[in-house]
C-alpha atoms as a PDB file:
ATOM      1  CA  UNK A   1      38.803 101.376 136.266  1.00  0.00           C
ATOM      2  CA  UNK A   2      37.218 100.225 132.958  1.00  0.00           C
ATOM      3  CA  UNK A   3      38.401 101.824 129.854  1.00  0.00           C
ATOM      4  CA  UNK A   4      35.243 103.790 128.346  1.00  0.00           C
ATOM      5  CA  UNK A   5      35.100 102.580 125.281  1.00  0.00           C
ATOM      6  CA  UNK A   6      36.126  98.581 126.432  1.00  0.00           C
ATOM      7  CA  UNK A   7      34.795  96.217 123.711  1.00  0.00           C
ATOM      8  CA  UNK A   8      33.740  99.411 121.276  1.00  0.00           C
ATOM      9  CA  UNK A   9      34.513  99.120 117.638  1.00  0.00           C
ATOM     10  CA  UNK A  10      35.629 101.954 115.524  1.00  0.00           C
ATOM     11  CA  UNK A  11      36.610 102.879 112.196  1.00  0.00           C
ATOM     12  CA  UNK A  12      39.181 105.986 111.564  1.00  0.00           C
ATOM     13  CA  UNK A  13      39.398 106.609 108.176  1.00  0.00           C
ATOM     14  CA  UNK A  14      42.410 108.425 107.142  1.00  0.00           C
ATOM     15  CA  UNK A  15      44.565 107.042 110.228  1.00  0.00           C
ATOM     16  CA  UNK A  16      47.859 106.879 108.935  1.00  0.00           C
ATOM     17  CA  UNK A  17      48.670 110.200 109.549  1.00  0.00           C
ATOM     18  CA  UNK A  18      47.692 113.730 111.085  1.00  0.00           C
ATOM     19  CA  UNK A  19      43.872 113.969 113.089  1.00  0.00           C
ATOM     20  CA  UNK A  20      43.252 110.588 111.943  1.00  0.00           C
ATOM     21  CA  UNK A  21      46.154 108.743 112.712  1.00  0.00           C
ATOM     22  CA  UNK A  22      46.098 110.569 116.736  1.00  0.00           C
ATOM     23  CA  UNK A  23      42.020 109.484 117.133  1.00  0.00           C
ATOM     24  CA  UNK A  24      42.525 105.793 116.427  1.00  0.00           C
ATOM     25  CA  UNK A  25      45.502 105.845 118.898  1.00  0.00           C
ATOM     26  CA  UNK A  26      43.489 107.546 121.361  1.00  0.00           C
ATOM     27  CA  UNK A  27      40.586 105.772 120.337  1.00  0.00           C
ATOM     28  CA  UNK A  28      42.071 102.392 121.039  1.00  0.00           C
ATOM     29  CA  UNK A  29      44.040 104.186 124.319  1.00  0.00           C
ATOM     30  CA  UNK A  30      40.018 104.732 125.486  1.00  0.00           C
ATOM     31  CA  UNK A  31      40.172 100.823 125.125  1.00  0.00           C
ATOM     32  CA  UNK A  32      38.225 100.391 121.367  1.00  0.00           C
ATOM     33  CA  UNK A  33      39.382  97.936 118.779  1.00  0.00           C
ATOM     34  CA  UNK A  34      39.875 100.621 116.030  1.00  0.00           C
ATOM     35  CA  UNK A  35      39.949  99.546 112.401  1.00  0.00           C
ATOM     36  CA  UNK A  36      42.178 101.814 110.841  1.00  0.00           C
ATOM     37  CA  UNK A  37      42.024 102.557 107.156  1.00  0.00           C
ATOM     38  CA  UNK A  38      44.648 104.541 104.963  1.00  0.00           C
ATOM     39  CA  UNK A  39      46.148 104.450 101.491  1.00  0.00           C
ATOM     40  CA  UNK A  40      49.821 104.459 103.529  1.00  0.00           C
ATOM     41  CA  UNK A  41      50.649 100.990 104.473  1.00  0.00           C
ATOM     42  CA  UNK A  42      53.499 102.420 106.421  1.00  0.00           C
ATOM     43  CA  UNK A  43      51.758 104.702 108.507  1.00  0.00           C
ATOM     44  CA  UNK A  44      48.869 101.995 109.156  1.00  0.00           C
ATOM     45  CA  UNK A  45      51.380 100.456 110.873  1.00  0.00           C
ATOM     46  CA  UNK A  46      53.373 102.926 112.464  1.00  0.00           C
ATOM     47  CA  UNK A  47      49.423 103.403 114.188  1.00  0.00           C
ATOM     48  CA  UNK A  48      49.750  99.519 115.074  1.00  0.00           C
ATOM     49  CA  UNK A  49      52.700  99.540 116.428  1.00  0.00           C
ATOM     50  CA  UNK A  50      51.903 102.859 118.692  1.00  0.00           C
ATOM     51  CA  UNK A  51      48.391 100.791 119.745  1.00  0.00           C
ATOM     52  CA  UNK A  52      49.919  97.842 120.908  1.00  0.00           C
ATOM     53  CA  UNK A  53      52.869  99.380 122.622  1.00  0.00           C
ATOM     54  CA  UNK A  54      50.331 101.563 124.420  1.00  0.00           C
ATOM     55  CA  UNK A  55      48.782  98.287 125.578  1.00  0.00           C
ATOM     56  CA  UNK A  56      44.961  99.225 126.220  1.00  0.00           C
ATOM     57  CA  UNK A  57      43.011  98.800 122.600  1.00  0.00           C
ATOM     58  CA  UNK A  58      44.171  96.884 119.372  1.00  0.00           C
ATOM     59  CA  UNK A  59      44.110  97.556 115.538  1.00  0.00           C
ATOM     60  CA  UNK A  60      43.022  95.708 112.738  1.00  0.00           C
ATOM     61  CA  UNK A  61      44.541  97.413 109.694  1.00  0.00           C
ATOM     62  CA  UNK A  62      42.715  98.219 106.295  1.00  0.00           C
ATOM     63  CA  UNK A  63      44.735  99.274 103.238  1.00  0.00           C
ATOM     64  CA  UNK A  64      42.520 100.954 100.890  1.00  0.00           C
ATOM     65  CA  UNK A  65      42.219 103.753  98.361  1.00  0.00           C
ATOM     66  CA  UNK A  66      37.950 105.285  99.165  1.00  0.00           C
ATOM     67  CA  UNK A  67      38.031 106.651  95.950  1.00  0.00           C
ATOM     68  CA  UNK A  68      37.653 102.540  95.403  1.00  0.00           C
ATOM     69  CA  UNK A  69      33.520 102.754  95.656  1.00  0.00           C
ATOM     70  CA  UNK A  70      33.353  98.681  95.800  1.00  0.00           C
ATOM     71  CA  UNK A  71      36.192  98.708  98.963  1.00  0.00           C
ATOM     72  CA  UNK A  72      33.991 100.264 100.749  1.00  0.00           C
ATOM     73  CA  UNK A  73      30.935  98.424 100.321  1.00  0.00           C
ATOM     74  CA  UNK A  74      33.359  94.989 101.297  1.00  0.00           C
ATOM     75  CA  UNK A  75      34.251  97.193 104.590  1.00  0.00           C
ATOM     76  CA  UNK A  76      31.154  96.964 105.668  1.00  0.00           C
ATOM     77  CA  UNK A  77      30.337  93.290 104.511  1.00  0.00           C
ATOM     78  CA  UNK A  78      33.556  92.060 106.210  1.00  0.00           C
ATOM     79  CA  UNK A  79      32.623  93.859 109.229  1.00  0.00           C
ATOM     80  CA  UNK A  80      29.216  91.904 109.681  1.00  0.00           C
ATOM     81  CA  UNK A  81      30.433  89.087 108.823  1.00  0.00           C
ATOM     82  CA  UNK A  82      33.636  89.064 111.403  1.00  0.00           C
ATOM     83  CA  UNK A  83      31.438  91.633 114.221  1.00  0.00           C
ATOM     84  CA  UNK A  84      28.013  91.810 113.109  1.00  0.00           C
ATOM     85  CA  UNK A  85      27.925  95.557 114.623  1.00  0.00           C
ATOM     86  CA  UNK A  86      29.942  98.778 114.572  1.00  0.00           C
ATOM     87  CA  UNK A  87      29.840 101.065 117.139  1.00  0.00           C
ATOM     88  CA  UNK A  88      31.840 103.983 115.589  1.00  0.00           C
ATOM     89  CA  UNK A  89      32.282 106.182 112.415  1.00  0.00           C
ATOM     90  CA  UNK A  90      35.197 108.610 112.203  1.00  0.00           C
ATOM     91  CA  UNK A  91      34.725 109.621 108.635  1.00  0.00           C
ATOM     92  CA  UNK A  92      37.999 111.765 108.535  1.00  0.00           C
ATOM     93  CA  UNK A  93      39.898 111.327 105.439  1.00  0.00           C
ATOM     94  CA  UNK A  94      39.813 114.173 102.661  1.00  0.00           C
ATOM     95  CA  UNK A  95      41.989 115.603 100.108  1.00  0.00           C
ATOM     96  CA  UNK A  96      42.688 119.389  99.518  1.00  0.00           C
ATOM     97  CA  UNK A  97      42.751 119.396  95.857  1.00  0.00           C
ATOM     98  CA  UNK A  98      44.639 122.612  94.396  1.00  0.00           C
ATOM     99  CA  UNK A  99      44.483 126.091  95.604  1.00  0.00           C
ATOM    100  CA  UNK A 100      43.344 127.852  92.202  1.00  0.00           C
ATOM    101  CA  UNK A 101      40.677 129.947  90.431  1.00  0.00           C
ATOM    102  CA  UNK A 102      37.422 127.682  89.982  1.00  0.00           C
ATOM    103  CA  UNK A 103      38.024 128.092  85.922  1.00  0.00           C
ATOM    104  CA  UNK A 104      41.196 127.143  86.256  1.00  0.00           C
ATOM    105  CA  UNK A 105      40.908 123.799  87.735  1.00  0.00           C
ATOM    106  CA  UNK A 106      41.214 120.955  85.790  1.00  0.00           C
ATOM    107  CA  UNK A 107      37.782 118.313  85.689  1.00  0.00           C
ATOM    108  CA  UNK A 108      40.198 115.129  87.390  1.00  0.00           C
ATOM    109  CA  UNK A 109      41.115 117.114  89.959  1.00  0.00           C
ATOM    110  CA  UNK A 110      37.497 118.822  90.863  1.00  0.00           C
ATOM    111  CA  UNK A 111      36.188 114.895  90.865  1.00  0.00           C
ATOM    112  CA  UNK A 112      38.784 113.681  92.807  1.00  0.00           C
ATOM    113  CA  UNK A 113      37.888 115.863  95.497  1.00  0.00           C
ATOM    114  CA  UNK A 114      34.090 115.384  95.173  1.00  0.00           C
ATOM    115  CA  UNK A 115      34.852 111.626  94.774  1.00  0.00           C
ATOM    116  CA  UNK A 116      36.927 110.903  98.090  1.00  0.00           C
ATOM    117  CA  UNK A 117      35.466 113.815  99.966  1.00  0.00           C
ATOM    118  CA  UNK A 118      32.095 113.320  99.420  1.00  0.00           C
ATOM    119  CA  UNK A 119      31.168 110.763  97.197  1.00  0.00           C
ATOM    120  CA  UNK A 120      33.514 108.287 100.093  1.00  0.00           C
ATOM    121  CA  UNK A 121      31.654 109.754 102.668  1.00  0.00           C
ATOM    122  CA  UNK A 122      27.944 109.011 101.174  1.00  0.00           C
ATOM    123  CA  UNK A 123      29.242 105.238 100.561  1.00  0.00           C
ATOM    124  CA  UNK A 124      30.440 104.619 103.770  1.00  0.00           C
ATOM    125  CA  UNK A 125      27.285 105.931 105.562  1.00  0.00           C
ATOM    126  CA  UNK A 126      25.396 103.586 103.030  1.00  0.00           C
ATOM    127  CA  UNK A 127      27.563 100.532 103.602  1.00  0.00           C
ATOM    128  CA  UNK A 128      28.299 101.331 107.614  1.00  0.00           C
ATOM    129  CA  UNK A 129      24.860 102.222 109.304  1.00  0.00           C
ATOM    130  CA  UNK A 130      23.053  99.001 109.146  1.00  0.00           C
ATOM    131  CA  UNK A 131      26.150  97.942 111.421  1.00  0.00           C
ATOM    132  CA  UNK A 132      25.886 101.145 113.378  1.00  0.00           C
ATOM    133  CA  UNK A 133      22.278 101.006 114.084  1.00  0.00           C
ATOM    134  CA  UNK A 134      22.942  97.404 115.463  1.00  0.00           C
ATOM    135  CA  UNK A 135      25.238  98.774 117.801  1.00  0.00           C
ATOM    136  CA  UNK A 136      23.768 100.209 121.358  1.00  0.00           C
ATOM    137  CA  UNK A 137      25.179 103.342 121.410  1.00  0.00           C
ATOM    138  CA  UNK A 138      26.636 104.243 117.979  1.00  0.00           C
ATOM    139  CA  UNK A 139      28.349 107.620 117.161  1.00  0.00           C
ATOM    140  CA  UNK A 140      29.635 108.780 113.943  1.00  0.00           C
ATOM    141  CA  UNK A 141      31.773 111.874 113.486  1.00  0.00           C
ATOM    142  CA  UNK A 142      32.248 113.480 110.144  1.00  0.00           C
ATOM    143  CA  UNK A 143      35.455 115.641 109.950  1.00  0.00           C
ATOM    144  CA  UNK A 144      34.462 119.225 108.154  1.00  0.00           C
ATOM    145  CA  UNK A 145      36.035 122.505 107.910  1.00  0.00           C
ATOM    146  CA  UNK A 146      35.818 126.184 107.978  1.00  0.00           C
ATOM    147  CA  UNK A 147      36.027 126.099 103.992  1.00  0.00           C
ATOM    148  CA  UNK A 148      32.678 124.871 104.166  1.00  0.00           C
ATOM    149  CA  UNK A 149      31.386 128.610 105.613  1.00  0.00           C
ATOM    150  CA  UNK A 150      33.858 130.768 104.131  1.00  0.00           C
ATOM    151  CA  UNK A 151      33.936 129.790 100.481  1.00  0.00           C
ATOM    152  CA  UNK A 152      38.049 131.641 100.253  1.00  0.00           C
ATOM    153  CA  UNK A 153      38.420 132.413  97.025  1.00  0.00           C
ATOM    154  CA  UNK A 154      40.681 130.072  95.134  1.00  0.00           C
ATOM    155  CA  UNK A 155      39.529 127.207  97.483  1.00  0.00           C
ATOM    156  CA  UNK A 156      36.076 126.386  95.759  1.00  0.00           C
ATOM    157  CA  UNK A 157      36.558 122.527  94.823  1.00  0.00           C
ATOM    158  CA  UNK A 158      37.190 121.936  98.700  1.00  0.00           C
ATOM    159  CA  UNK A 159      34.829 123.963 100.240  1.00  0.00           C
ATOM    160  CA  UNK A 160      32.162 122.885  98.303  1.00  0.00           C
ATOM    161  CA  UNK A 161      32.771 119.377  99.075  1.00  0.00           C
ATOM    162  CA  UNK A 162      33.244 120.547 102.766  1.00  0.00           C
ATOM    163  CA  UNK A 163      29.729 121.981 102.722  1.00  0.00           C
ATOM    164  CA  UNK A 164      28.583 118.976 101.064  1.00  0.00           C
ATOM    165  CA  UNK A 165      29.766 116.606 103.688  1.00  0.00           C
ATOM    166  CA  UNK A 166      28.487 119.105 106.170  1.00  0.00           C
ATOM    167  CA  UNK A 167      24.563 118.665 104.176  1.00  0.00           C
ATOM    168  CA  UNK A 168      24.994 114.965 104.520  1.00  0.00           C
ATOM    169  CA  UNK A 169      26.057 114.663 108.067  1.00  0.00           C
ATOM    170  CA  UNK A 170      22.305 116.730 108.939  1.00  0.00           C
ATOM    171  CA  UNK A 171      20.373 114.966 106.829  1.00  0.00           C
ATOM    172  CA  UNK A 172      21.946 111.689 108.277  1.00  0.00           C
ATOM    173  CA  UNK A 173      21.253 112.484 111.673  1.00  0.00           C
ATOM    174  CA  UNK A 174      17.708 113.551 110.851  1.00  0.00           C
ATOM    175  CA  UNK A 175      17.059 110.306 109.784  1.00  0.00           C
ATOM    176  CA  UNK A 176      18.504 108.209 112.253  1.00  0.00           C
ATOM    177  CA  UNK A 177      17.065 110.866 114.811  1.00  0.00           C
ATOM    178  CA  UNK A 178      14.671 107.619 115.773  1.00  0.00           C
ATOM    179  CA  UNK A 179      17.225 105.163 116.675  1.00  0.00           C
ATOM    180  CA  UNK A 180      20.514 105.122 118.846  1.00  0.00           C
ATOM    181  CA  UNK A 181      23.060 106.435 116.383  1.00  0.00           C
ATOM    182  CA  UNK A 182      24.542 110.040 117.187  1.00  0.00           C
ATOM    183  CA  UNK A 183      26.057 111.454 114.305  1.00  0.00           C
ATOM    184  CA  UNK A 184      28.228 114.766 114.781  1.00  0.00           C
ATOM    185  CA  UNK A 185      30.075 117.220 112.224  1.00  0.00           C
ATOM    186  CA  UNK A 186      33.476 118.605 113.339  1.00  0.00           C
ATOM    187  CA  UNK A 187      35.292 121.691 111.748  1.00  0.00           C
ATOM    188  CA  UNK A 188      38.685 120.867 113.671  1.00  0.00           C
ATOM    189  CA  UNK A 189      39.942 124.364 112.789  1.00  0.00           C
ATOM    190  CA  UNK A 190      43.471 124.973 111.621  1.00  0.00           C
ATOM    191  CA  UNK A 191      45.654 121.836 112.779  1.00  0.00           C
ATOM    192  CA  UNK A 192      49.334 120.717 112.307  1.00  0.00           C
ATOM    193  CA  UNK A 193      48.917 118.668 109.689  1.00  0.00           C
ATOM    194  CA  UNK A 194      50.261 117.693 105.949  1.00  0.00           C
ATOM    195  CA  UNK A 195      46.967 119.196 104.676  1.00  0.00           C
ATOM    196  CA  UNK A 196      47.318 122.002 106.206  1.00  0.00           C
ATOM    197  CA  UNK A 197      51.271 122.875 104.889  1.00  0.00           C
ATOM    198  CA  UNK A 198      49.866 121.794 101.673  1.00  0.00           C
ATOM    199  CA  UNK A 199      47.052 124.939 101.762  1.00  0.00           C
ATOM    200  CA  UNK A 200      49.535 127.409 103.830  1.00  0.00           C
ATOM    201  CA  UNK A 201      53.257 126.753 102.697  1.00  0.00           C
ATOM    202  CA  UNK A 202      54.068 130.474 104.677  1.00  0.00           C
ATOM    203  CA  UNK A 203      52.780 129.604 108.057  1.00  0.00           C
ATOM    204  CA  UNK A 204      54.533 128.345 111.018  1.00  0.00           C
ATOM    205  CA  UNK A 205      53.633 124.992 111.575  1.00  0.00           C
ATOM    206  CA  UNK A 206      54.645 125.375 115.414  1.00  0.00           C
ATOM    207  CA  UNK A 207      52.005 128.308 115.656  1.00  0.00           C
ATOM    208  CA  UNK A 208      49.095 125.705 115.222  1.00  0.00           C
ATOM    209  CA  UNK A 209      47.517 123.136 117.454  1.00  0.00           C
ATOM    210  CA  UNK A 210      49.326 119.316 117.125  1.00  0.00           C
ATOM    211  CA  UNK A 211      46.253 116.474 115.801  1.00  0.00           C
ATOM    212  CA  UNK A 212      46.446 114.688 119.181  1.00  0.00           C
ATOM    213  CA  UNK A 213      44.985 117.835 120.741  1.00  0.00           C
ATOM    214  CA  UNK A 214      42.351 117.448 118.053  1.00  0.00           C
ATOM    215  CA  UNK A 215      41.556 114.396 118.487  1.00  0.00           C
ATOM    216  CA  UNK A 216      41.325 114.836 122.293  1.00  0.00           C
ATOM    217  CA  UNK A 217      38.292 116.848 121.736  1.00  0.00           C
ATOM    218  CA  UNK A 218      36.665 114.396 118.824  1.00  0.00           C
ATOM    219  CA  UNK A 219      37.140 111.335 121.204  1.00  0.00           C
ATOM    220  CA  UNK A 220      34.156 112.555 123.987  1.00  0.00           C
ATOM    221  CA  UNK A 221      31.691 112.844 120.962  1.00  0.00           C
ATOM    222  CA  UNK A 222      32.000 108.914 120.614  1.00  0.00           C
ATOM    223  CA  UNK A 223      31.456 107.780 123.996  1.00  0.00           C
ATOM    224  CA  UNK A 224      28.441 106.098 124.700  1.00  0.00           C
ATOM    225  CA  UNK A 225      27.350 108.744 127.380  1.00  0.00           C
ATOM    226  CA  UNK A 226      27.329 111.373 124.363  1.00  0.00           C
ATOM    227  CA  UNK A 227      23.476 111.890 123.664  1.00  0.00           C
ATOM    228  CA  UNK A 228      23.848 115.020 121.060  1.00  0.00           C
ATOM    229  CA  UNK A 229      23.169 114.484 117.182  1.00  0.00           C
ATOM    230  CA  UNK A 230      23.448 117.021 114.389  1.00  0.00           C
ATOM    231  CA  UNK A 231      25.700 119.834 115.881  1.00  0.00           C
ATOM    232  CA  UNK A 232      28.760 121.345 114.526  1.00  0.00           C
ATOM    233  CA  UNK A 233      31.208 121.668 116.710  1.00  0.00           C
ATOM    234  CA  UNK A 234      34.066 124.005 115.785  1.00  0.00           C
ATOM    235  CA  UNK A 235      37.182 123.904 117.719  1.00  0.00           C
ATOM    236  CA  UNK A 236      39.395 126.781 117.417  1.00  0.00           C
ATOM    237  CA  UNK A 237      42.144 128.497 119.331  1.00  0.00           C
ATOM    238  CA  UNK A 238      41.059 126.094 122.485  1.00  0.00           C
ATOM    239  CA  UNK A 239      38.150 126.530 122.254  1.00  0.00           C
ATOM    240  CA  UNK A 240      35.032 124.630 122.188  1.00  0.00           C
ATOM    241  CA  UNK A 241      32.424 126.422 120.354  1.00  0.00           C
ATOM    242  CA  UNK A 242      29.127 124.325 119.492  1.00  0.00           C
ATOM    243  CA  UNK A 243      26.687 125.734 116.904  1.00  0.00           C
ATOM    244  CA  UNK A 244      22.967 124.015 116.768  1.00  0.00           C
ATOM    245  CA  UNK A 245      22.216 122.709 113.120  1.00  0.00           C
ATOM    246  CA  UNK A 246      18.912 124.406 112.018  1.00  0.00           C
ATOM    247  CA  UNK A 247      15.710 122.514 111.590  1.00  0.00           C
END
């Protein structure tokens, strides 16, 4: 039986580790060439090594910092030049910031969240959808989060760059609503990851769901088969909930 997504190309961003790391591997399990890109050489190739000994996709690794604005604009250039196409977005990393009072916060650390949680994700729609719209099918998933609805208190630097991702993602998908691409948001609700110690230092890690399960559920919204663009999905507790974006 053919893999689904046999002869597919994908980018993970964020997939040395946690939700990203456990979609590339079962990205490339599906049968995709995933390009993985992380800051963490190590756990780039930790992924590798999991890919190939899984035997189905392959990797091509990217070190790279997407606070570095001009890395991603070569990402996409060295894409089209090597592929000419790309046939999937997983825009997943993101950085929590500091849990403090908005007044509080110091300026580097408010703009390093904006700049690699939203600022990152702006570039790399503007340097990756010329490839994406050359691709047949192509899906693009943008990893959100509660925070982006709830506004916590203390959280405000994240949330708002949840919600800003959130305003991008519809807006994308409205204007692509004309062409093949899909794009979908995903709030993966709370998830066994660094990220999520790093927010809730008290809670049980054991208590929450593990990334692969996660990425289980984001894998379906990049199959070619998947006809849906601008939802929200929110997966909680095992559950699938799906919320229409507004018009």
């Amino acid at each position: 039986m053919t893999n689904p997504l046999e002869g597919r190309l994908a980018v993970v961003t964020g997939a040395s580790r946690g939700i990203g790391y456990f979609t590339a591997l079962e990205l490339a399990r599906q049968g995709a060439h995933v390009i993985a890109c992380a800051r963490t050489i190590g756990g780039l190739e930790e992924l590798d090594d999991a890919i190939k000994a899984d035997g189905n996709g392959s990797a091509t690794l990217v070190p790279m910092d997407l606070a570095d604005m001009p890395a991603i604009d070569r990402l996409g250039g060295s894409i089209f030049a090597r592929w000419g196409k790309l046939d999937i977005l997983v825009a997943n990393a993101g950085v929590l910031g500091v849990v403090s009072p908005l007044s509080h916060i110091e300026a580097k650390v408010f703009e390093q969240v904006m700049t690699v949680n939203v600022t990152a994700t702006w570039r790399l729609i503007r340097s990756l959808e010329p490839l994406l719209v050359k691709s047949d099918a192509g899906r693009a998933v943008v990893l959100s989060s509660a925070a982006a609805h709830s506004c916590k208190p203390f959280w405000g630097p994240y949330s708002a760059s949840k919600a800003a991702i959130e305003a991008l993602a519809r807006t994308w998908a409205g204007e692509t609503a004309h062409t093949p691409l899909k794009v979908t948001s995903v709030d993966p609700g709370r998830t066994r990851t660094a990220m999520r110690a790093q927010a809730a230092p008290g809670e049980d890690p054991m208590t929450l769901p593990h990334p692969s399960e996660v990425a289980a559920k984001i894998v379906p919204l990049t199959l070619p088969d998947y006809q849906e663009s601008g939802r929200l999905y929110v997966f909680a507790e095992d559950r699938l909930k799906d919320y229409r974006m507004p018009d």
